[in-house]
C-alpha atoms as a PDB file:
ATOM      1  CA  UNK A   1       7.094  -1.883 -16.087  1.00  0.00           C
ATOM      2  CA  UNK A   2       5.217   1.166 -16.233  1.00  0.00           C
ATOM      3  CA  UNK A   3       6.810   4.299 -14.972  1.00  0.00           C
ATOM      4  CA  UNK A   4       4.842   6.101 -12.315  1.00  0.00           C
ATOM      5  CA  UNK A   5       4.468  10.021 -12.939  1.00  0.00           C
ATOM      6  CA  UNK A   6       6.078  12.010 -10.312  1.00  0.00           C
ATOM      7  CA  UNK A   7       3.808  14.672  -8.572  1.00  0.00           C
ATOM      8  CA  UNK A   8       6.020  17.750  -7.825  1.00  0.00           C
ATOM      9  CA  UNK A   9       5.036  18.771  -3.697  1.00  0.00           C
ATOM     10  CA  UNK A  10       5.825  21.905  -2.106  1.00  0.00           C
ATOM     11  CA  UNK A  11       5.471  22.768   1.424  1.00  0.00           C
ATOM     12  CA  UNK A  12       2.776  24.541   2.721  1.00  0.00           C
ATOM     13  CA  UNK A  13       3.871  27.917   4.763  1.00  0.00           C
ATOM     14  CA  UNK A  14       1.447  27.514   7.438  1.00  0.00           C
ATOM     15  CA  UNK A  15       1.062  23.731   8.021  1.00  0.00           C
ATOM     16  CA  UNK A  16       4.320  23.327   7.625  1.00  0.00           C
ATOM     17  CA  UNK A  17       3.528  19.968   5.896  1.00  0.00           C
ATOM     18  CA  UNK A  18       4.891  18.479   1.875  1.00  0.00           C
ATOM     19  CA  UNK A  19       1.406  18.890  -0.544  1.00  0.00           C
ATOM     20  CA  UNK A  20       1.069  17.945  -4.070  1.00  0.00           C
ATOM     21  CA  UNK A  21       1.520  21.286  -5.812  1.00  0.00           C
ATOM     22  CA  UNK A  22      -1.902  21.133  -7.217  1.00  0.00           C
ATOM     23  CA  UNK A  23      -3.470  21.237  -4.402  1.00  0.00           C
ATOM     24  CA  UNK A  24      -1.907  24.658  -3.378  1.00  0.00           C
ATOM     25  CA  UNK A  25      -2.358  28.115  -3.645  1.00  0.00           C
ATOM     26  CA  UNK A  26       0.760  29.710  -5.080  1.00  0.00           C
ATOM     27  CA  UNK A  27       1.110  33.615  -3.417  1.00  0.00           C
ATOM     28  CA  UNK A  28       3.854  35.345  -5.082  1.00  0.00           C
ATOM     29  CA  UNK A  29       6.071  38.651  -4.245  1.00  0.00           C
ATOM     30  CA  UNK A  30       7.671  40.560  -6.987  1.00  0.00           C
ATOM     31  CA  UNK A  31      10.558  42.696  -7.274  1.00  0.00           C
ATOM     32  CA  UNK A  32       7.834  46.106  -6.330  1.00  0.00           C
ATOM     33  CA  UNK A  33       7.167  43.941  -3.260  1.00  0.00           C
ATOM     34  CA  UNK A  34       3.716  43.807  -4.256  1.00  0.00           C
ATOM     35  CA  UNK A  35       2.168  40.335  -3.057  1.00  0.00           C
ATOM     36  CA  UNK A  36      -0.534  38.669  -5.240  1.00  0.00           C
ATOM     37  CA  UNK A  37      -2.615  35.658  -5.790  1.00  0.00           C
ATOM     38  CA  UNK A  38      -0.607  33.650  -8.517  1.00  0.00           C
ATOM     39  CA  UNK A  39      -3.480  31.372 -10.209  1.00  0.00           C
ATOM     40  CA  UNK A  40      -1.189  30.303 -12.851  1.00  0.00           C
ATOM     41  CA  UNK A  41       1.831  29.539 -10.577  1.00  0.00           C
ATOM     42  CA  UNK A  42       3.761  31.491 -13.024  1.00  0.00           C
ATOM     43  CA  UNK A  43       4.196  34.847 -12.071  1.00  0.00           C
ATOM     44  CA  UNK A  44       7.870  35.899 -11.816  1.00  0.00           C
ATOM     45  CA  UNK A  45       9.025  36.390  -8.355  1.00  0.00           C
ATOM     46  CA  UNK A  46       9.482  34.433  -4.602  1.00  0.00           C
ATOM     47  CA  UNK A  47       6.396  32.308  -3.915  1.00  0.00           C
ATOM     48  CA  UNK A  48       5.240  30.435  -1.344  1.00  0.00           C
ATOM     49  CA  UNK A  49       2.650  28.203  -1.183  1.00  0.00           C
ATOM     50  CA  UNK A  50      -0.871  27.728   1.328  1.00  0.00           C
ATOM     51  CA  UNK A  51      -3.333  25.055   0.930  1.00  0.00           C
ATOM     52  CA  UNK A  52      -6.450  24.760  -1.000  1.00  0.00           C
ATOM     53  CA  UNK A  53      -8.682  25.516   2.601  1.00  0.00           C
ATOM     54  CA  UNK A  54     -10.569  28.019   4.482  1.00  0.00           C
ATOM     55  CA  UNK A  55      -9.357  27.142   8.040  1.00  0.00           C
ATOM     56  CA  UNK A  56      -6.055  27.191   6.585  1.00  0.00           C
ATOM     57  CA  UNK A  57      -6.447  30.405   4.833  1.00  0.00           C
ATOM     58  CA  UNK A  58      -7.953  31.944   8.068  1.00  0.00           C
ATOM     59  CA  UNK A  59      -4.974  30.748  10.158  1.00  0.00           C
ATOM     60  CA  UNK A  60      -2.464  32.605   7.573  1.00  0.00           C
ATOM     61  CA  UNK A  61      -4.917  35.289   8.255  1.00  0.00           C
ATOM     62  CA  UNK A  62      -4.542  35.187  12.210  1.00  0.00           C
ATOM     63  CA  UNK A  63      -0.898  34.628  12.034  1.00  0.00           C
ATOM     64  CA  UNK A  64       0.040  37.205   9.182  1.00  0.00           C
ATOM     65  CA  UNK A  65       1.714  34.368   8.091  1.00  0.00           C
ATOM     66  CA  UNK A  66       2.580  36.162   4.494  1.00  0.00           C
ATOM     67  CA  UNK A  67       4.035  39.347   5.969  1.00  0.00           C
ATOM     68  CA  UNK A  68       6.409  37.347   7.840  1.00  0.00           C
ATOM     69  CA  UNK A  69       7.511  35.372   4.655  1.00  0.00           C
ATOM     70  CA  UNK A  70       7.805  37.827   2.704  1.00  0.00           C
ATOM     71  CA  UNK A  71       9.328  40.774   5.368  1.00  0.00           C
ATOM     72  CA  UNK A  72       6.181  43.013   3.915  1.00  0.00           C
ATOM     73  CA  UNK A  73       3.397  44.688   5.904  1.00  0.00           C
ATOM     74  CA  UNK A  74      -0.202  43.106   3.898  1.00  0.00           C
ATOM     75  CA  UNK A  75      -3.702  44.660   4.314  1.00  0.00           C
ATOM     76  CA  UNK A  76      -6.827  42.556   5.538  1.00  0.00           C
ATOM     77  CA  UNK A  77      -8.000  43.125   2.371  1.00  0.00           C
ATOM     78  CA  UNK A  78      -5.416  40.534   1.116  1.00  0.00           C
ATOM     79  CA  UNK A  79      -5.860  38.015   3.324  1.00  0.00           C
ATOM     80  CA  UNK A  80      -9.918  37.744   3.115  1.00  0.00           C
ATOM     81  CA  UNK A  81      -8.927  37.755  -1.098  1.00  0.00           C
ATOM     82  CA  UNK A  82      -6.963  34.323   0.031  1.00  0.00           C
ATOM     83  CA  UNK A  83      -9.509  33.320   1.967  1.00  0.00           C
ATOM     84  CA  UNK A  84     -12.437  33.821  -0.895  1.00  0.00           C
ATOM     85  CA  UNK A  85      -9.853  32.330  -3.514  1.00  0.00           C
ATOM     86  CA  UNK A  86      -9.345  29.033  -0.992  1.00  0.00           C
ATOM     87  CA  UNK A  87     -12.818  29.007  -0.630  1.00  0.00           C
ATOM     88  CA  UNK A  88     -13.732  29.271  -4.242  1.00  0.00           C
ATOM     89  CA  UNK A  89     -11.082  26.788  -4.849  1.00  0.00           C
ATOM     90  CA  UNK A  90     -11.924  24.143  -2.330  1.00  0.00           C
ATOM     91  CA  UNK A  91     -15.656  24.058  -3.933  1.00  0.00           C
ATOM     92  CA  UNK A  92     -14.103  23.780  -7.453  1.00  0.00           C
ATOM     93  CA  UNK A  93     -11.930  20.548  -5.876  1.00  0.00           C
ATOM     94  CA  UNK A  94     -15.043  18.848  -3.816  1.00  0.00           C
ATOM     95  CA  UNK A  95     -17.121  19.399  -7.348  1.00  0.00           C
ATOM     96  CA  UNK A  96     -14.670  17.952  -9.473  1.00  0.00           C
ATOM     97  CA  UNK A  97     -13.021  15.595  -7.769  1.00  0.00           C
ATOM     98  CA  UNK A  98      -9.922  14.957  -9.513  1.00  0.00           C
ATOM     99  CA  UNK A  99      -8.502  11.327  -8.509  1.00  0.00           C
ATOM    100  CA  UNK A 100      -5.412  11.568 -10.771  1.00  0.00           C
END
């Protein structure tokens, strides 16, 4: 019997639905209560976790989705950063196509 490899899932913030972790972008607040990009998913602090998509991305835009998680007041400039890194992202994903 070969054992299957589990693939870790987190939930997306503003879907609200369980996606394979890879196929998220990890957004991290530190103990400065600065909020960042995490690329690596290993920055030290409390993430959460948006989708690999522009409308997505947009929506967390709309909603200030991230200064609600995170009890923080964020700039525009922050959100249209998560919306170029989804963007960026998604093309990376459609160009590689990764069917692990």
């Amino acid at each position: 019997m070969v054992k299957k490899k589990k693939i870790p899932m987190r939930k997306d913030i503003v879907t609200g639905e369980m996606v394979p972790k890879r196929e998220l972008i990890r957004v991290v607040k530190n103990k400065e209560n600065e909020v960042s990009l995490d690329p690596t998913g290993k920055k030290p602090g409390r993430g959460a976790y948006v989708a690999v998509s522009v409308a997505v991305a947009q929506k967390a835009k709309k909603e200030r989705t991230f200064d609600k998680a995170f009890g923080v007041t964020l700039t525009d400039e922050f959100y249209d950063e998560l919306i170029q890194y989804a963007d960026h992202q998604q093309a990376r994903q459609e160009l590689f196509c990764k069917n692990d």
